[in-house]
Protein backbone atom coordinates (compact mmCIF):
# COMPACT_ATOMS: atom_id res chain seq x y z
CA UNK A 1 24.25 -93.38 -9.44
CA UNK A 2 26.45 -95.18 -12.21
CA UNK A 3 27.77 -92.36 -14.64
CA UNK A 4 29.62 -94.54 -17.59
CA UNK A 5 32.55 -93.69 -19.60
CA UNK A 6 30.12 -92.39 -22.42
CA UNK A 7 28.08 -90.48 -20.32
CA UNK A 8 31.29 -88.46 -19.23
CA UNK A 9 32.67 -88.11 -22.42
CA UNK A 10 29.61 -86.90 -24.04
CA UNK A 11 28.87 -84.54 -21.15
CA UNK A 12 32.60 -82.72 -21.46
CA UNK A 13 32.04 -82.62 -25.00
CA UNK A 14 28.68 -80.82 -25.01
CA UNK A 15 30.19 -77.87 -22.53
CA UNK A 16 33.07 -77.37 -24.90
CA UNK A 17 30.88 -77.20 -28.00
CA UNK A 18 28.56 -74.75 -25.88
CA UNK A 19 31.13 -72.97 -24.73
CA UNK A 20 32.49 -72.51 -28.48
CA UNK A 21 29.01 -71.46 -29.57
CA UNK A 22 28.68 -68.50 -27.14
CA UNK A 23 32.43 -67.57 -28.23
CA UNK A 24 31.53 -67.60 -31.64
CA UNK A 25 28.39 -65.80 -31.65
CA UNK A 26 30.55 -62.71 -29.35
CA UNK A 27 33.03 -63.14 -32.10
CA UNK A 28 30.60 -62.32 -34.76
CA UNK A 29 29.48 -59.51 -32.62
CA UNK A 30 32.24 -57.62 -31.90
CA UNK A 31 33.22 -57.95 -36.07
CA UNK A 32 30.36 -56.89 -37.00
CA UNK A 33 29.31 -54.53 -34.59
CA UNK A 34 26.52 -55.53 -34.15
CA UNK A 35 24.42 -56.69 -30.97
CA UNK A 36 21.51 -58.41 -32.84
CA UNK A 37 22.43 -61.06 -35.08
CA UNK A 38 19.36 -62.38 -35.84
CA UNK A 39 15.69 -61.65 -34.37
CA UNK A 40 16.08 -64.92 -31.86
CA UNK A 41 18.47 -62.37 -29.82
CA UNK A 42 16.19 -60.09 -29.25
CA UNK A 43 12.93 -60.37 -30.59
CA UNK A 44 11.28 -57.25 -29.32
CA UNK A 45 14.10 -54.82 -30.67
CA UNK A 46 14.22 -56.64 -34.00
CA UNK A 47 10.05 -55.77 -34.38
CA UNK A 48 11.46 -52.31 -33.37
CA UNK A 49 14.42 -52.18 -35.64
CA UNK A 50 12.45 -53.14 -38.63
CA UNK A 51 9.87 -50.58 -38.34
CA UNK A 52 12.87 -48.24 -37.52
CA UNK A 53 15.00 -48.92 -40.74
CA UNK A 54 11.48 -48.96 -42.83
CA UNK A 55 10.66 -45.20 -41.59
CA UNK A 56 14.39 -44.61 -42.47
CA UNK A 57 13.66 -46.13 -46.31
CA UNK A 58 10.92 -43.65 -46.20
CA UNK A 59 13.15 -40.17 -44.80
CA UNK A 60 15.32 -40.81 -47.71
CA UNK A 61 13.27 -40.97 -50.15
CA UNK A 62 11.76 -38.05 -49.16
CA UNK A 63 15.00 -36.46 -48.87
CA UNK A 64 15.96 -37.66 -52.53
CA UNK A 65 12.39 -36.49 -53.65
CA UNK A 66 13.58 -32.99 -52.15
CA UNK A 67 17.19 -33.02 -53.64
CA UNK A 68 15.21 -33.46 -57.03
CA UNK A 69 12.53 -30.82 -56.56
CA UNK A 70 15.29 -28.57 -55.47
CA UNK A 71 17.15 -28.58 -58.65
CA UNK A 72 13.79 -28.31 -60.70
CA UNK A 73 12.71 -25.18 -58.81
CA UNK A 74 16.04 -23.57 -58.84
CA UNK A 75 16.07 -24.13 -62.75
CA UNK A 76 12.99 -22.75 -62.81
CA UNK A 77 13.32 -19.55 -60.66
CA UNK A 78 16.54 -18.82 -62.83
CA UNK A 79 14.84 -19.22 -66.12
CA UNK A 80 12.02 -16.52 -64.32
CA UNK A 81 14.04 -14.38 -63.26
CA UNK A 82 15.99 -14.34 -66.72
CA UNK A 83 12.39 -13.58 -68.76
CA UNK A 84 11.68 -10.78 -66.49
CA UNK A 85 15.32 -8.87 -67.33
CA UNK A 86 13.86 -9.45 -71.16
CA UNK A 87 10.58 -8.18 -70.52
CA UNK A 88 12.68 -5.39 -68.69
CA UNK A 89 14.49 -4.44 -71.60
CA UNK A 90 11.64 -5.06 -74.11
CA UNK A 91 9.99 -2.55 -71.86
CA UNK A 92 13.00 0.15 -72.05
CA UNK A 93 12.35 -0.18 -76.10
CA UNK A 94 8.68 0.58 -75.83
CA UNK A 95 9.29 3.58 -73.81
CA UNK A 96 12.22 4.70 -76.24
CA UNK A 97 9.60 3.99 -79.17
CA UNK A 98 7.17 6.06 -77.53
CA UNK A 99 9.16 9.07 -78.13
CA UNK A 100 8.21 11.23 -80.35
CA UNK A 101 11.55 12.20 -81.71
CA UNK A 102 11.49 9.06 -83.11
CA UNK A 103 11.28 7.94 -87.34
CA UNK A 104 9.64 5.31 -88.91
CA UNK A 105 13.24 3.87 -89.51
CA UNK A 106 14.20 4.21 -85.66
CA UNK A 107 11.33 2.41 -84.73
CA UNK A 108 11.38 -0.37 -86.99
CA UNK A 109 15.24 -0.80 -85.49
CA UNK A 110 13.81 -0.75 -82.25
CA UNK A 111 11.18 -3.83 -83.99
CA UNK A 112 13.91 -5.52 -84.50
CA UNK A 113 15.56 -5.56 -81.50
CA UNK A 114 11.92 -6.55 -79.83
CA UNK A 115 11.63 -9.92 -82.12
CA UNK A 116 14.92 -10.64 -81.00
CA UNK A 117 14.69 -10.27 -77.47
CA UNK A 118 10.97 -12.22 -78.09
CA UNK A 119 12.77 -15.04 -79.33
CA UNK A 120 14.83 -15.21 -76.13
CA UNK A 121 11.49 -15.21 -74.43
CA UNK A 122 10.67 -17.71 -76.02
CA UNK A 123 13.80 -19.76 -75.78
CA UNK A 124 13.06 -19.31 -72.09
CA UNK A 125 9.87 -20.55 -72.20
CA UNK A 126 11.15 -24.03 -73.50
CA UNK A 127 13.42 -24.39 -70.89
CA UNK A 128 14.97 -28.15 -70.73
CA UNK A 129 15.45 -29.87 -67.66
CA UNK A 130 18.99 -32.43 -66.79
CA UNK A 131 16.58 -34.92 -68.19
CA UNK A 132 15.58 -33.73 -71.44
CA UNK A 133 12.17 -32.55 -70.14
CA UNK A 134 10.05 -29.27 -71.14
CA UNK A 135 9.56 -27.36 -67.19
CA UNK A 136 6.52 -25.27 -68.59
CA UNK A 137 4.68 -27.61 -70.31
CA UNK A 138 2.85 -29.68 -67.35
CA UNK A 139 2.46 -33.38 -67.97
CA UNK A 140 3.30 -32.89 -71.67
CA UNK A 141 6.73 -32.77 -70.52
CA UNK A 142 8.52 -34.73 -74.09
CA UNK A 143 7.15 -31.76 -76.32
CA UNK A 144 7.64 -27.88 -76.65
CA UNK A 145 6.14 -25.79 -74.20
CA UNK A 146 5.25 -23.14 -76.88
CA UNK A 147 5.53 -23.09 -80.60
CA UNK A 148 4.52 -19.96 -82.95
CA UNK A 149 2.19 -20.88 -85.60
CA UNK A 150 0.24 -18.69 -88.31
CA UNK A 151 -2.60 -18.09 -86.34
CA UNK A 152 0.16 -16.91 -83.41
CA UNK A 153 1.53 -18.50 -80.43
CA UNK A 154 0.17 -21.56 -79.01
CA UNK A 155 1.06 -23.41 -75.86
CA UNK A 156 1.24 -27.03 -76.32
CA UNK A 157 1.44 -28.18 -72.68
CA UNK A 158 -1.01 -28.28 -70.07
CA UNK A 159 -1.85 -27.23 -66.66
CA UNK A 160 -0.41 -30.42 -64.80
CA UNK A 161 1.69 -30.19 -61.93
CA UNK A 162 3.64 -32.77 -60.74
CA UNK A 163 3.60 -33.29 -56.90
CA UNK A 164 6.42 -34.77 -55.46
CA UNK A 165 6.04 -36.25 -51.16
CA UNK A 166 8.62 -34.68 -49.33
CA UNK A 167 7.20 -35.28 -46.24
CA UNK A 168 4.89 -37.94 -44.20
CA UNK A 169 1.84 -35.35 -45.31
CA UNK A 170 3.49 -33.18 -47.64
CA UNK A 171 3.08 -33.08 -51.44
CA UNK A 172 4.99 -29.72 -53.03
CA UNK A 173 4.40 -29.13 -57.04
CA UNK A 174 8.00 -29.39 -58.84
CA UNK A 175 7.32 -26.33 -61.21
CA UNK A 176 4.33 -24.30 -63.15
CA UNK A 177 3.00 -24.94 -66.22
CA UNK A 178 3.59 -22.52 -68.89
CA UNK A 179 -0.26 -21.32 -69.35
CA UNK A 180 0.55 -19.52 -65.79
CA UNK A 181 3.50 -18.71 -66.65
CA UNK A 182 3.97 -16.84 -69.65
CA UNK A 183 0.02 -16.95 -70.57
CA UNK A 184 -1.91 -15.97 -67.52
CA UNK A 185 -0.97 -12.01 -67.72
CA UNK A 186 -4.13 -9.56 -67.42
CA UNK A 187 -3.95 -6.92 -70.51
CA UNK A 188 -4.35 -3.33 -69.90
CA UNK A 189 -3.90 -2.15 -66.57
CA UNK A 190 -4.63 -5.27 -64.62
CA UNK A 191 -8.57 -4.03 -63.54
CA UNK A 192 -9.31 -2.94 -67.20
CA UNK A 193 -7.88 -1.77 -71.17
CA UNK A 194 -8.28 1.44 -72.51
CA UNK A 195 -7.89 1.64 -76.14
CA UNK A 196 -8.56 3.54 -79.11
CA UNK A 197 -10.70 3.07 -81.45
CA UNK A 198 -8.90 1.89 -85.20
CA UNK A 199 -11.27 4.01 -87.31
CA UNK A 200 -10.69 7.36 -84.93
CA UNK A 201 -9.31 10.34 -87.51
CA UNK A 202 -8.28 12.67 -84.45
CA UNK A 203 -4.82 13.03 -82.50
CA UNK A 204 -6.24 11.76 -79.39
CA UNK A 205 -4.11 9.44 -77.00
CA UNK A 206 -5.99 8.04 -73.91
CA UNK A 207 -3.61 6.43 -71.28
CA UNK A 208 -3.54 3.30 -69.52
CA UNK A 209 -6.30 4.55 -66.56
CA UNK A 210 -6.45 3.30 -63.03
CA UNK A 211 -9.50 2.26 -60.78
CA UNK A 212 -10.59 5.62 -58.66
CA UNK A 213 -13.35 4.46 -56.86
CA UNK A 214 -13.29 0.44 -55.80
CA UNK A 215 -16.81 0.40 -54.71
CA UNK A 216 -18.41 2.18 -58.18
CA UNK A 217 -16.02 0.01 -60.06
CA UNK A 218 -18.43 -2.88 -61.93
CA UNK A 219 -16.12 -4.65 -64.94
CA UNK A 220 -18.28 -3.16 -66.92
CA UNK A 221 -17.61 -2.34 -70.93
CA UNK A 222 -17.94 1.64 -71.87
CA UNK A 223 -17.42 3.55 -74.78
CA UNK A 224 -16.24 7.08 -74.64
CA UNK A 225 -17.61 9.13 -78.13
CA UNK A 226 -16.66 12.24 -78.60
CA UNK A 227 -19.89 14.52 -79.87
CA UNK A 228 -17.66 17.27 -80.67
CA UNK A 229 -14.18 18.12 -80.66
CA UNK A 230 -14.81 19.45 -76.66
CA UNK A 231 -17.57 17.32 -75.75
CA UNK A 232 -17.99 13.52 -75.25
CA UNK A 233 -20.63 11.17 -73.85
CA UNK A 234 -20.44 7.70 -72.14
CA UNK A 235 -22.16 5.32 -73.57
CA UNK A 236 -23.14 2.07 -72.36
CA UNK A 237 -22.80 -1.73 -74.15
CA UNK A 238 -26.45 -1.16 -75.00
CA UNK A 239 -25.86 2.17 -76.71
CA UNK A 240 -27.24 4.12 -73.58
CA UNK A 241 -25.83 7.40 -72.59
CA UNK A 242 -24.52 7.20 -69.18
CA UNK A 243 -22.60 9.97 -68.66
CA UNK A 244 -21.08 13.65 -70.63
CA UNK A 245 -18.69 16.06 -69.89
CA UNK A 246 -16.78 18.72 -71.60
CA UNK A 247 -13.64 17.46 -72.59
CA UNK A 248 -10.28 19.02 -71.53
CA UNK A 249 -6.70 17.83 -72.91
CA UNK A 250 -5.24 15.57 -70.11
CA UNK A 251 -7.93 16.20 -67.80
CA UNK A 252 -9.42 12.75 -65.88
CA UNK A 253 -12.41 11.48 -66.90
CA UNK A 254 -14.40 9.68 -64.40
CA UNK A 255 -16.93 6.97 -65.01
CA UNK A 256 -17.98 4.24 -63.16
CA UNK A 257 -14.66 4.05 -61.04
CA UNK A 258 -12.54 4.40 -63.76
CA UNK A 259 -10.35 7.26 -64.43
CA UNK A 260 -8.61 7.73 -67.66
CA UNK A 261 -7.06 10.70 -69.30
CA UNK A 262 -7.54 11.19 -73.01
CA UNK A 263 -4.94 13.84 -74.38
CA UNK A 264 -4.17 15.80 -78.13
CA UNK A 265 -7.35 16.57 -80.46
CA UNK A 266 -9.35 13.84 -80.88
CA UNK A 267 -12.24 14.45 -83.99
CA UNK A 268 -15.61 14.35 -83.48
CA UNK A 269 -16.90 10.66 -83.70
CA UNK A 270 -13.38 9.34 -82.46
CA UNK A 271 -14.12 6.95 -79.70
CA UNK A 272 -12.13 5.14 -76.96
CA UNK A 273 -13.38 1.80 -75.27
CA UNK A 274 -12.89 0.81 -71.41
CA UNK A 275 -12.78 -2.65 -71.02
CA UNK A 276 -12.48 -4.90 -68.02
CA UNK A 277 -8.93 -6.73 -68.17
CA UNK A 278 -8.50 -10.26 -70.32
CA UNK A 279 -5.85 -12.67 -70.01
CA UNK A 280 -3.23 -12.68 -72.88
CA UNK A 281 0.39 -14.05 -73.30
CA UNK A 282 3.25 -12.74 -73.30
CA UNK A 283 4.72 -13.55 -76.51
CA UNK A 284 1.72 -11.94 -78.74
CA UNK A 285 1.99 -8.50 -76.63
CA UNK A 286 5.66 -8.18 -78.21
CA UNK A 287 4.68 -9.46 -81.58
CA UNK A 288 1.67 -7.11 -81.92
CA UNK A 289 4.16 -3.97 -80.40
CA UNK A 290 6.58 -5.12 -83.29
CA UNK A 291 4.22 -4.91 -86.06
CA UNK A 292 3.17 -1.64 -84.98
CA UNK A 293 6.55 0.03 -85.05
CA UNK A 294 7.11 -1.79 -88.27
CA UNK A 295 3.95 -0.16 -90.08
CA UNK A 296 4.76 3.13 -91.51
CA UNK A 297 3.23 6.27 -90.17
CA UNK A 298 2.24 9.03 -92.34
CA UNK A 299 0.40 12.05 -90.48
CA UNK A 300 -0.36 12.84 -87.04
CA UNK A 301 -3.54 10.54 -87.03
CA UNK A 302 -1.45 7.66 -87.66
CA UNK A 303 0.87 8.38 -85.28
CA UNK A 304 -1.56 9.46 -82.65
CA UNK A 305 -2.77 5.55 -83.54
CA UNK A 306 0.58 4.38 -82.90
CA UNK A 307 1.05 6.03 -79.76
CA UNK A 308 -2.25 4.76 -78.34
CA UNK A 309 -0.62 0.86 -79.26
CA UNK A 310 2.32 1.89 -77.61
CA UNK A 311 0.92 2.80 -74.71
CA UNK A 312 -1.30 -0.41 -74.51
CA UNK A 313 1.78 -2.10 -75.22
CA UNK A 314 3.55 -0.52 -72.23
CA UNK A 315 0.74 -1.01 -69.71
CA UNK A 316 1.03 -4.70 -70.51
CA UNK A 317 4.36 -5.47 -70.17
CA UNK A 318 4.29 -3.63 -66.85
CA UNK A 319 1.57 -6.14 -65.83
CA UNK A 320 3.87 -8.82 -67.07
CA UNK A 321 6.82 -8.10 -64.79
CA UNK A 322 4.16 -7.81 -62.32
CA UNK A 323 3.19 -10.97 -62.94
CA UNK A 324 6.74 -12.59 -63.49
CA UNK A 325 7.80 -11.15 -59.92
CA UNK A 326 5.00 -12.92 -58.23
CA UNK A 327 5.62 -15.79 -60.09
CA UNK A 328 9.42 -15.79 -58.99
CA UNK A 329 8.10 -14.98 -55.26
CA UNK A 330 5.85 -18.09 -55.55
CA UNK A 331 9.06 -20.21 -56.54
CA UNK A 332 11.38 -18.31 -53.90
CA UNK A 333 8.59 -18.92 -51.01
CA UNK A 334 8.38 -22.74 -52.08
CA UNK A 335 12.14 -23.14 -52.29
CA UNK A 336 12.47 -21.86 -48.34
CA UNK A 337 9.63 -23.89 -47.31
CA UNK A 338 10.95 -27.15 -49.16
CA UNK A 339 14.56 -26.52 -47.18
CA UNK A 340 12.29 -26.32 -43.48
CA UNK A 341 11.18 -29.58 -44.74
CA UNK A 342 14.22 -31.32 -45.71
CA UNK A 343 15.70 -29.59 -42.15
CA UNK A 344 12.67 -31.52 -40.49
CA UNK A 345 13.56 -34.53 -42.86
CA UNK A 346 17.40 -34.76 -42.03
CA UNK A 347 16.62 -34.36 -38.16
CA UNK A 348 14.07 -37.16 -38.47
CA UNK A 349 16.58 -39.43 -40.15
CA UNK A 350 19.12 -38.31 -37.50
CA UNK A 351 16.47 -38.99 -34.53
CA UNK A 352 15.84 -42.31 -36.09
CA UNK A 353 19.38 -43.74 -36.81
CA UNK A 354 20.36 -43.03 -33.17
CA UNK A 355 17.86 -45.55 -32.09
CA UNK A 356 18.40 -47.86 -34.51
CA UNK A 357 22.03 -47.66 -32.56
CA UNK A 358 20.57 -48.24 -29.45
CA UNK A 359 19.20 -51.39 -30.53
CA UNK A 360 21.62 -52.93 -32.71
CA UNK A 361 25.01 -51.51 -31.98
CA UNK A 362 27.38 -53.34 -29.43
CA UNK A 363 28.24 -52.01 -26.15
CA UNK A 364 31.83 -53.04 -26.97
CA UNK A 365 33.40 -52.69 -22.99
CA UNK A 366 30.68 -55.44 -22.12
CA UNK A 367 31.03 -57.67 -25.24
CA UNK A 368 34.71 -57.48 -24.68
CA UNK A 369 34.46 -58.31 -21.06
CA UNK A 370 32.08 -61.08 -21.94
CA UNK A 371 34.44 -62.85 -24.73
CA UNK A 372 37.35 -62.93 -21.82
CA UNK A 373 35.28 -64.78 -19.62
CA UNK A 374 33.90 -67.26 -22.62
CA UNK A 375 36.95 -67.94 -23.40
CA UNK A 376 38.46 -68.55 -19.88
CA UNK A 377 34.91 -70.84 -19.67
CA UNK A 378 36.37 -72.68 -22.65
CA UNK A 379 40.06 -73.37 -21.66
CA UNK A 380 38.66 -74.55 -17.97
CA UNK A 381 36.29 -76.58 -20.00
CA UNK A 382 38.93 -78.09 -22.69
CA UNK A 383 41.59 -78.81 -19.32
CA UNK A 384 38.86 -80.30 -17.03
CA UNK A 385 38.15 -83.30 -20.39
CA UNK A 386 41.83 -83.66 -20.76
CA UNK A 387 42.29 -84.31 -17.17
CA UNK A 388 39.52 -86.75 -17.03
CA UNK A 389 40.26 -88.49 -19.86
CA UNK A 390 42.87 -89.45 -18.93
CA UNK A 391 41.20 -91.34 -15.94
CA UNK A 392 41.49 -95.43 -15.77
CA UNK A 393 41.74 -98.03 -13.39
CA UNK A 394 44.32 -99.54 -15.59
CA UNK A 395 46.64 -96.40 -14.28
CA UNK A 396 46.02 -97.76 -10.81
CA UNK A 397 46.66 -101.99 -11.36
């Protein structure tokens, strides 16, 4: 076989330029550190690794979503916690109000302090986010949660919740809206209200009650008339006598589950209604206890009225705090479980990086070894065309 000049030439040529190539490409590899330059090295793990770093685009963003809802519910929880130390100390005033030693002046000091300590409330209640945005006011997040008007206090949000994913199936709300909040608090003593009646001309003052019997108890609406100034009947919402008794200062009186305790001198046609438990807010419990320690009392009938507001007062706040507390537990419980998930989250992103490595990173003792020999291939290759280049019969003539 006749190999020509050319042929030889362009032979020696192609190894060296092959040989270049593969010392390149190891080159690139051991600068960048990377095994898999381009999906023709490996196609298989370059499927892989794009499915890898796409799960990894994912764990981050839930991560991110997590950092955010974090800092909302913190915010939150602080701004809960801070209402219930006001309620706390609006409820100290009620109970120093409640005292009989107590003027008219004294308790319209003790008003004042009240509609200051509701304006904090409310402050609270339009908490701001970093961003600018109302936290209780649901999807209505550009305007004030709550605003006092003439007809009272109204809340201007709604009851959206915005769920942020934190996880592959996991949505967690970023706060509460406001009607939950600060608007969702049963009056009275949770199950029902006692109250007196505004036209009553005795001294009587009927406490906040409590459920006695769970199974007799119906939610139902009673009316407690006093016949005489030791007697008193039950009577139904359809004017039915359902129960009597002989009446006895601070003794219970029982009546379809409820007890309550009426004590003082109450006149004969006083009554005192038993009502099952409404939802109220916050903010119009302290303005009504304000008004009433603002409004003169005269006699012992008005201040047996006053006393009775007080105490309906006081039984409501207590099932504020209540409320707040749970409210605050909700928050607390989310927080922990959001910190599992971003545990699970950073583990995930941990699990998945190291096999990204295993597909991509460069085993650096092997690429090393491997460039040595490439370039010993190339330096045999470049001496073996020099020496036969330099081949001619002319060298022999």
């Amino acid at each position: 076989m006749r190999i020509s000049t050319s042929q030889m030439y362009t032979n020696s040529v192609n190894s060296m330029l092959s040989q270049q190539t593969k010392l390149a490409a190891t080159q690139q590899q051991l600068s960048t550190g990377k095994r898999v330059l381009s999906p023709s090295d490996d196609p298989v793990g370059a499927v892989r690794s794009l499915e890898l770093n796409r799960a990894q685009d994912q764990t981050d963003q839930y991560l991110r979503n997590a950092n955010l809802l974090d800092s909302r519910l913190r915010l939150e929880e602080s701004v809960v916690g801070s209402s219930i130390d006001v309620v706390q100390r609006i409820r100290e005033l009620t109970v120093q109000a409640n005292n009989d030693s107590q003027s008219n002046d004294s308790r319209a000091s003790i008003a004042l302090e009240l509609r200051q300590q509701l304006d904090n409330l409310l402050s609270y209640a339009n908490t701001k986010d970093s961003s600018g945005h109302y936290i209780f006011a649901g999807y209505q997040e550009g305007s004030a949660a709550f605003s006092k008007t003439a007809d009272g206090y109204i809340y201007n949000g709604d009851d959206g919740q915005r769920q942020l994913q934190i996880g592959p199936s996991r949505l967690m709300a970023d706060g509460d809206p406001g009607s939950d909040v600060y608007m969702g608090i049963l009056n009275g003593n949770g199950q029902f209200i006692a109250a007196a009646d505004a036209s009553n001309t005795g001294t009587g003052i009927i406490n906040a009650g409590s459920v006695a019997d769970v199974q007799a108890f119906n939610h139902s609406s009673l009316t407690i008339r006093f016949t005489s100034e030791t007697q008193y009947d039950v009577v139904d919402g359809g004017g039915a006598v359902v129960d009597s008794g002989d009446y006895l200062s601070g003794g219970d009186i029982l009546v379809a589950g409820m007890a309550v305790s009426v004590t003082g001198a109450p006149a004969t046609g006083d009554e005192f209604t038993l009502r099952p438990s409404k939802r109220q807010d916050l903010f119009s419990m302290v303005e009504s206890l304000a008004l009433a320690l603002e409004t003169p009392r005269k006699n012992q009938t008005e201040r047996a009225a006053q006393h009775n507001e007080i105490n309906t007062a006081l039984s409501g706040f207590d099932q504020a705090i209540d409320h707040l507390i749970q409210k605050q537990s909700n928050i607390g419980a989310r927080m922990e479980s959001l910190e599992r998930q971003s545990d699970i989250n950073t583990g995930a992103n941990l699990q998945i990086s190291e096999s990204l490595s295993l597909i991509n990173d460069l085993d650096y003792a092997e690429a090393i070894s491997r460039f040595s020999q490439q370039q010993a291939s190339l330096q045999a290759a470049q001496q073996a065309f020099a020496k036969t280049q330099g081949l001619s019969l002319f060298n022999y003539l």
